[in-house]
PDB file of N, CA and C in Angstrom:
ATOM      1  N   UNK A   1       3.777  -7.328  -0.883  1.00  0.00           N
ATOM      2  CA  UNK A   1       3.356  -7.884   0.377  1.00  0.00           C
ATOM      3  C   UNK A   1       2.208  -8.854   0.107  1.00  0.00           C
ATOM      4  N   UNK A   2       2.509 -10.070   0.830  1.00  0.00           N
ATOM      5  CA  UNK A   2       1.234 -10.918   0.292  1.00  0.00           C
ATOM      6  C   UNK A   2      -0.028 -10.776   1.175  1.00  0.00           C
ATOM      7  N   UNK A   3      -0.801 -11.314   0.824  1.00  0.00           N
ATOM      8  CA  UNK A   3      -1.790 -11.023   2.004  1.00  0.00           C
ATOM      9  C   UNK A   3      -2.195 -12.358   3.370  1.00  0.00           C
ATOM     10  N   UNK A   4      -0.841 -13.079   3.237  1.00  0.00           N
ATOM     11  CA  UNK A   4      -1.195 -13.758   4.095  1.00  0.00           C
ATOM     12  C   UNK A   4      -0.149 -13.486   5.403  1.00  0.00           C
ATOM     13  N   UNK A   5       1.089 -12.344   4.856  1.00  0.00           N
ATOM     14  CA  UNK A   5       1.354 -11.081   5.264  1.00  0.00           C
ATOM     15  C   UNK A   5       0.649 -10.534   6.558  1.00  0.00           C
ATOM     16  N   UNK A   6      -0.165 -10.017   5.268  1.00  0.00           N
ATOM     17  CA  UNK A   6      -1.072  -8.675   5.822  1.00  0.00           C
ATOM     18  C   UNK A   6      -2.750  -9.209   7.175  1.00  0.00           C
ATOM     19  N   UNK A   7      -2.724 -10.552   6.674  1.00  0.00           N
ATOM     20  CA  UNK A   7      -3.348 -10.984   7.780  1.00  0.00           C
ATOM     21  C   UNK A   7      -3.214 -10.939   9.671  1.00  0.00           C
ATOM     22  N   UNK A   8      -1.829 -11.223   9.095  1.00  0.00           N
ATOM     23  CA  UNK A   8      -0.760 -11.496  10.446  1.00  0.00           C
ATOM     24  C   UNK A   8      -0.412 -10.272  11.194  1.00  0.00           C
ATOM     25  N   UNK A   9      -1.166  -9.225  10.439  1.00  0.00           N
ATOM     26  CA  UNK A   9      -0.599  -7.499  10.763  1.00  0.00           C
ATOM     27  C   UNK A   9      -1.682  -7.170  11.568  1.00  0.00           C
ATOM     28  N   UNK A  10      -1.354  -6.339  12.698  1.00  0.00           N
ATOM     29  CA  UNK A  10      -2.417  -5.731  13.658  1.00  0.00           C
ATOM     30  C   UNK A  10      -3.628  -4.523  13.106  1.00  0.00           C
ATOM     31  N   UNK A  11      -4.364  -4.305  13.585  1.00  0.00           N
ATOM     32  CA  UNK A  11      -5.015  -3.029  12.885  1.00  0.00           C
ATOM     33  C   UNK A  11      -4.456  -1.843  12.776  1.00  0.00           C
ATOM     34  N   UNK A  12      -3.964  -1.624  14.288  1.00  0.00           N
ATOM     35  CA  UNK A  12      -2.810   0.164  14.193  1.00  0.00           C
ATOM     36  C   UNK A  12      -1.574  -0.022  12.947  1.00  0.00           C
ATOM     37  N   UNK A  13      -1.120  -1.126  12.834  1.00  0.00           N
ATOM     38  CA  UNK A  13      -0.032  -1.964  11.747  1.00  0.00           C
ATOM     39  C   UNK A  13      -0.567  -1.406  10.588  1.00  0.00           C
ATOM     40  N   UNK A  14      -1.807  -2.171  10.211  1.00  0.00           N
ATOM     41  CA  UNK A  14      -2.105  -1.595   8.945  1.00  0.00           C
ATOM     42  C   UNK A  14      -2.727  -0.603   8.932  1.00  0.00           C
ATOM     43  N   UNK A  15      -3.143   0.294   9.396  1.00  0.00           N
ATOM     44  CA  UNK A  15      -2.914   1.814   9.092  1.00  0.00           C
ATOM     45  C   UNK A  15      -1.954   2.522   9.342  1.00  0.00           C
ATOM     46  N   UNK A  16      -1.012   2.025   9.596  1.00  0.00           N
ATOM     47  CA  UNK A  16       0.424   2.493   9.769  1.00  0.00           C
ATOM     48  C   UNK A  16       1.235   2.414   8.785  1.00  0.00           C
ATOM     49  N   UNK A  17       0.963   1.251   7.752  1.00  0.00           N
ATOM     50  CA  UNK A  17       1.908   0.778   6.558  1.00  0.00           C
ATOM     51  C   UNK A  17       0.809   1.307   5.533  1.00  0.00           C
ATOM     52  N   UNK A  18      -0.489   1.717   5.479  1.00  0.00           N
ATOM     53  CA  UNK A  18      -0.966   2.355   4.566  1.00  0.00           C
ATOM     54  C   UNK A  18      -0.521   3.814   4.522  1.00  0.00           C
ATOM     55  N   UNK A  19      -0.544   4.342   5.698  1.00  0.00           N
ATOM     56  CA  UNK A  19       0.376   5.665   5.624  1.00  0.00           C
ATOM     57  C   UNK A  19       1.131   5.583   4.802  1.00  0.00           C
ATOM     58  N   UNK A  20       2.669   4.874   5.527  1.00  0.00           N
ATOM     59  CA  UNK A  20       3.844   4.807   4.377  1.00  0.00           C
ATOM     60  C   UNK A  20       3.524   4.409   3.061  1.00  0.00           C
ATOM     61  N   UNK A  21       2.703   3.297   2.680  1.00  0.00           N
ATOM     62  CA  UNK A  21       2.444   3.116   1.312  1.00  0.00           C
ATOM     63  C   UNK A  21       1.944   4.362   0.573  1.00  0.00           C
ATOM     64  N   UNK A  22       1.079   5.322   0.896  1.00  0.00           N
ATOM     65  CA  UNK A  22       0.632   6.121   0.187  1.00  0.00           C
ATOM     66  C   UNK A  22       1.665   7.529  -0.187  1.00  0.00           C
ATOM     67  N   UNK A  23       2.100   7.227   1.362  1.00  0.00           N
ATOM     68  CA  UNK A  23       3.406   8.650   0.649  1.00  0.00           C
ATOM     69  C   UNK A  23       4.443   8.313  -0.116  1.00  0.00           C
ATOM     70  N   UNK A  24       4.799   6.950   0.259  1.00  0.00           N
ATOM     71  CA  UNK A  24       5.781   6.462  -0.727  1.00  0.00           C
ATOM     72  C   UNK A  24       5.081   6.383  -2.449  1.00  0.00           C
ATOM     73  N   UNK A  25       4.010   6.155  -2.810  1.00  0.00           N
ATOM     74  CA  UNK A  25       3.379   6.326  -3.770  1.00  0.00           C
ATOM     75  C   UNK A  25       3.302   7.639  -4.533  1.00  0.00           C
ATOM     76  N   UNK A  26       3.161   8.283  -3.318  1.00  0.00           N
ATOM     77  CA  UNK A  26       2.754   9.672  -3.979  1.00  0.00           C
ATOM     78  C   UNK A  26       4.171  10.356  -4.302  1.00  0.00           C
ATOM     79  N   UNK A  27       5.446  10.130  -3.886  1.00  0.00           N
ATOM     80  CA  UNK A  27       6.733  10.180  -4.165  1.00  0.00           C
ATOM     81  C   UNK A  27       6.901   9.809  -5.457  1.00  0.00           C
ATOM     82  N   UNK A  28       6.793   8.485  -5.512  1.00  0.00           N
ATOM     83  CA  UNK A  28       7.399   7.266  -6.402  1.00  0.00           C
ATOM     84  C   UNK A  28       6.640   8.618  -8.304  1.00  0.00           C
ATOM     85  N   UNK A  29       4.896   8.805  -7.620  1.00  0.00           N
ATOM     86  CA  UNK A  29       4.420   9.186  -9.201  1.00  0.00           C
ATOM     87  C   UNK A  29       4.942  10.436  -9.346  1.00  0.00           C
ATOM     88  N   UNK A  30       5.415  11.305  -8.458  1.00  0.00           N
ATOM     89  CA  UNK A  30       6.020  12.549  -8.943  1.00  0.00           C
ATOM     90  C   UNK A  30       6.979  12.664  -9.268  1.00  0.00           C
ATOM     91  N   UNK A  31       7.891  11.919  -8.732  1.00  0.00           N
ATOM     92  CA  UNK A  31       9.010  11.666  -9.250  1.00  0.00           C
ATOM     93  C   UNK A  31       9.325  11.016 -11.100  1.00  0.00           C
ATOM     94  N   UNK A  32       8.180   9.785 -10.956  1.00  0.00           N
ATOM     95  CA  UNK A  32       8.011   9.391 -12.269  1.00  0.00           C
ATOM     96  C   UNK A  32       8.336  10.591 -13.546  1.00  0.00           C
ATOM     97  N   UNK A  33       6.574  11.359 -13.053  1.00  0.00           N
ATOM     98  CA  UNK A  33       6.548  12.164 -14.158  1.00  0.00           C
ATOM     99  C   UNK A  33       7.709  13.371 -14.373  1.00  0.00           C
ATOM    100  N   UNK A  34       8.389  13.721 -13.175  1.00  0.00           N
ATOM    101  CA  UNK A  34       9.236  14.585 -13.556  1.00  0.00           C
ATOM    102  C   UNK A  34      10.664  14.512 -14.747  1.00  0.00           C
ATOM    103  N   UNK A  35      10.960  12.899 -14.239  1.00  0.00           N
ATOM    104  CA  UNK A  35      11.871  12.165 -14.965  1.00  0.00           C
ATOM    105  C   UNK A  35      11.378  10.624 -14.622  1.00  0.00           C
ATOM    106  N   UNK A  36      11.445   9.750 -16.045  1.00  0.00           N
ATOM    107  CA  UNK A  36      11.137   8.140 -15.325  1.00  0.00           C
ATOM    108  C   UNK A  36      11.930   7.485 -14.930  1.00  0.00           C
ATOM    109  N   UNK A  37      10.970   6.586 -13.911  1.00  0.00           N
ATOM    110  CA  UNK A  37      12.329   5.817 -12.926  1.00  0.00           C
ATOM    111  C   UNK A  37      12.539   4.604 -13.505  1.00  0.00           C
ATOM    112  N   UNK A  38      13.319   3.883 -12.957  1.00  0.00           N
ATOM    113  CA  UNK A  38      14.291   2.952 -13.346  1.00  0.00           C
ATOM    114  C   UNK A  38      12.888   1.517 -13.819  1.00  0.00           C
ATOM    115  N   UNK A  39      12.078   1.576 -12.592  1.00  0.00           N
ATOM    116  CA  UNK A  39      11.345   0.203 -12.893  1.00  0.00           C
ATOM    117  C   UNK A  39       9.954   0.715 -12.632  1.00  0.00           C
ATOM    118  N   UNK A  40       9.300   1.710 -13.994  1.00  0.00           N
ATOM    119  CA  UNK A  40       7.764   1.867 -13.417  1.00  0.00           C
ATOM    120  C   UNK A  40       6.924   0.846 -13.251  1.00  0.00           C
ATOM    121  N   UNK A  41       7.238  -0.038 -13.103  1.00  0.00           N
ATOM    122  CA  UNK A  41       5.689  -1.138 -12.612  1.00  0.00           C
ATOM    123  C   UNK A  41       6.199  -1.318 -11.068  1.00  0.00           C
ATOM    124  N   UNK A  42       7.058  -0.252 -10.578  1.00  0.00           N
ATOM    125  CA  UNK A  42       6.936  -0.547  -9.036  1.00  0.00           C
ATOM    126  C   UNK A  42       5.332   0.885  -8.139  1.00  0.00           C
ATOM    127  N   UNK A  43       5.091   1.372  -9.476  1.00  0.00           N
ATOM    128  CA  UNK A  43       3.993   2.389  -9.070  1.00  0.00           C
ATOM    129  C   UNK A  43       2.795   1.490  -9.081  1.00  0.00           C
ATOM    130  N   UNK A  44       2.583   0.467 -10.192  1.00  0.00           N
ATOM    131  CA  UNK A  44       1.733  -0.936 -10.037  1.00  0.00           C
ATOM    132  C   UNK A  44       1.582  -1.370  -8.845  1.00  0.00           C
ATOM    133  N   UNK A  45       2.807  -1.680  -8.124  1.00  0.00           N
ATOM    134  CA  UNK A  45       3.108  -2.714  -7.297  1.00  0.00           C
ATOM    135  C   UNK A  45       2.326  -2.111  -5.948  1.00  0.00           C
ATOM    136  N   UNK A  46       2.856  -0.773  -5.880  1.00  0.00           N
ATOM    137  CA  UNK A  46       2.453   0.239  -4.834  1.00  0.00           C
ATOM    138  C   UNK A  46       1.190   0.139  -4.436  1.00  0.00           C
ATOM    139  N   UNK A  47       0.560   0.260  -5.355  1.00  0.00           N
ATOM    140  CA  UNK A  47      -1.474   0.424  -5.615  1.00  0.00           C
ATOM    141  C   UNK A  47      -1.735  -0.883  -5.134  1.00  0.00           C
ATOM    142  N   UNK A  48      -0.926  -1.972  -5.679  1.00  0.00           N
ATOM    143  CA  UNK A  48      -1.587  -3.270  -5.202  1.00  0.00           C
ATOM    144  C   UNK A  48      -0.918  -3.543  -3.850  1.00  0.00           C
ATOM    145  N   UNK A  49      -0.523  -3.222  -3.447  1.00  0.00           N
ATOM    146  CA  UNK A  49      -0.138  -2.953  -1.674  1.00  0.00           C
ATOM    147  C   UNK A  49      -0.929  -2.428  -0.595  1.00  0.00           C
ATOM    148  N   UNK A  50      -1.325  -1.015  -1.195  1.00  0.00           N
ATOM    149  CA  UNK A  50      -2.164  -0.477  -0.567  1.00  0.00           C
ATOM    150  C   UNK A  50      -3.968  -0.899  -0.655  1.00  0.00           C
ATOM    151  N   UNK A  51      -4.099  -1.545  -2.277  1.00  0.00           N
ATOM    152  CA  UNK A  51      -5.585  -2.005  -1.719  1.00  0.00           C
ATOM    153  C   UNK A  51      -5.883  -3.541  -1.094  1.00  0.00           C
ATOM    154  N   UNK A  52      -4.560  -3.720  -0.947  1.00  0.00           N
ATOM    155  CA  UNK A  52      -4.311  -5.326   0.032  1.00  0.00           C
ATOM    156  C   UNK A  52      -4.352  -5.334   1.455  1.00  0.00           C
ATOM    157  N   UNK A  53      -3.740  -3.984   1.370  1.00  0.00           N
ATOM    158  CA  UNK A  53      -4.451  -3.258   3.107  1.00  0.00           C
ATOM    159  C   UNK A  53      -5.402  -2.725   3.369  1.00  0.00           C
ATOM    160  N   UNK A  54      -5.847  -1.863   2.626  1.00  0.00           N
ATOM    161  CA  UNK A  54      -7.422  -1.447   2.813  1.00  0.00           C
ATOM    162  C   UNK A  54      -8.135  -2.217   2.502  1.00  0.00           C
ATOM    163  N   UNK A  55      -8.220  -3.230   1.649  1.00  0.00           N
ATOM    164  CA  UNK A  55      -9.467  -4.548   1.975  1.00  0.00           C
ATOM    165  C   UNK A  55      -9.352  -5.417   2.958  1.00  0.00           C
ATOM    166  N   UNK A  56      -8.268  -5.510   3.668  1.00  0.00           N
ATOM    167  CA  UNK A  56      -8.360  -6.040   5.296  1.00  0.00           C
ATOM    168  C   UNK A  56      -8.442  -5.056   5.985  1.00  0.00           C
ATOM    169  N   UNK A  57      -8.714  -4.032   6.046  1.00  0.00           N
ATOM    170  CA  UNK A  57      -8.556  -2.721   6.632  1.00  0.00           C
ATOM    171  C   UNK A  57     -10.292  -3.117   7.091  1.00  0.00           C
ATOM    172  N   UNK A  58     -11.181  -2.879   5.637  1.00  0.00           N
ATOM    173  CA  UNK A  58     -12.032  -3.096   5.490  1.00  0.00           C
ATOM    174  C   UNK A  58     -13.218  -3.913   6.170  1.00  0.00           C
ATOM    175  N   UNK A  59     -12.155  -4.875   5.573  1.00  0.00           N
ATOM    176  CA  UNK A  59     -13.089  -6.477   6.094  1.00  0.00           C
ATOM    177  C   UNK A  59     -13.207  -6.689   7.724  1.00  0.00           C
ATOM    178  N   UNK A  60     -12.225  -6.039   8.481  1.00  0.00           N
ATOM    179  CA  UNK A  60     -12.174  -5.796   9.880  1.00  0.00           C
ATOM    180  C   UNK A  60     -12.734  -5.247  10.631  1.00  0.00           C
ATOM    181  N   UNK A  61     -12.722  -3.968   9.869  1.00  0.00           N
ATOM    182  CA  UNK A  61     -14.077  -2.724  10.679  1.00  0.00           C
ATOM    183  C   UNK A  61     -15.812  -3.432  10.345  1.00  0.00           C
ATOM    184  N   UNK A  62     -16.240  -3.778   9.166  1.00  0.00           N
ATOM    185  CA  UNK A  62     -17.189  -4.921   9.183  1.00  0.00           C
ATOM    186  C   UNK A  62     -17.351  -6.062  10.020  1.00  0.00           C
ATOM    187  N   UNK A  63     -16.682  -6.634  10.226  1.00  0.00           N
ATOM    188  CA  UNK A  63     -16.703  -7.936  11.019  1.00  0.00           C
ATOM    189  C   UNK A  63     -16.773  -7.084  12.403  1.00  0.00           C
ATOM    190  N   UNK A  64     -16.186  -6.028  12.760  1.00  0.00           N
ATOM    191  CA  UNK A  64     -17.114  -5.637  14.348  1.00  0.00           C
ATOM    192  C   UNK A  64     -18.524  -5.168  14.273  1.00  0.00           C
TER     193      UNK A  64
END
């Protein structure tokens, strides 16, 4: 997700898609370690999703 994306996303939005990002994450690494998956740099990808939302997450609650 790019962050010009994530700009365009409401506040309830992005704590809504950080939800899903994190459980989907937390899936994606257990799954990993149990057996590896097909493309681990999508657990990369994950992390950089979620701190693309929490630094506008961020930068929002500051700016009030």
């Amino acid at each position: 997700m790019k962050q010009s994306i994530v700009k365009d996303l409401t506040t309830d939005e992005i704590r809504e898609k950080i939800k899903g990002e994190r459980a989907g994450y937390v899936k994606m690494k257990i799954s990993h370690a149990v057996s590896p998956i097909e493309n681990p740099m999508k657990l990369n990808t994950s992390r950089k999703v979620i701190a693309r939302l929490e630094t506008e997450l961020r930068k929002r609650m500051l700016e009030k």
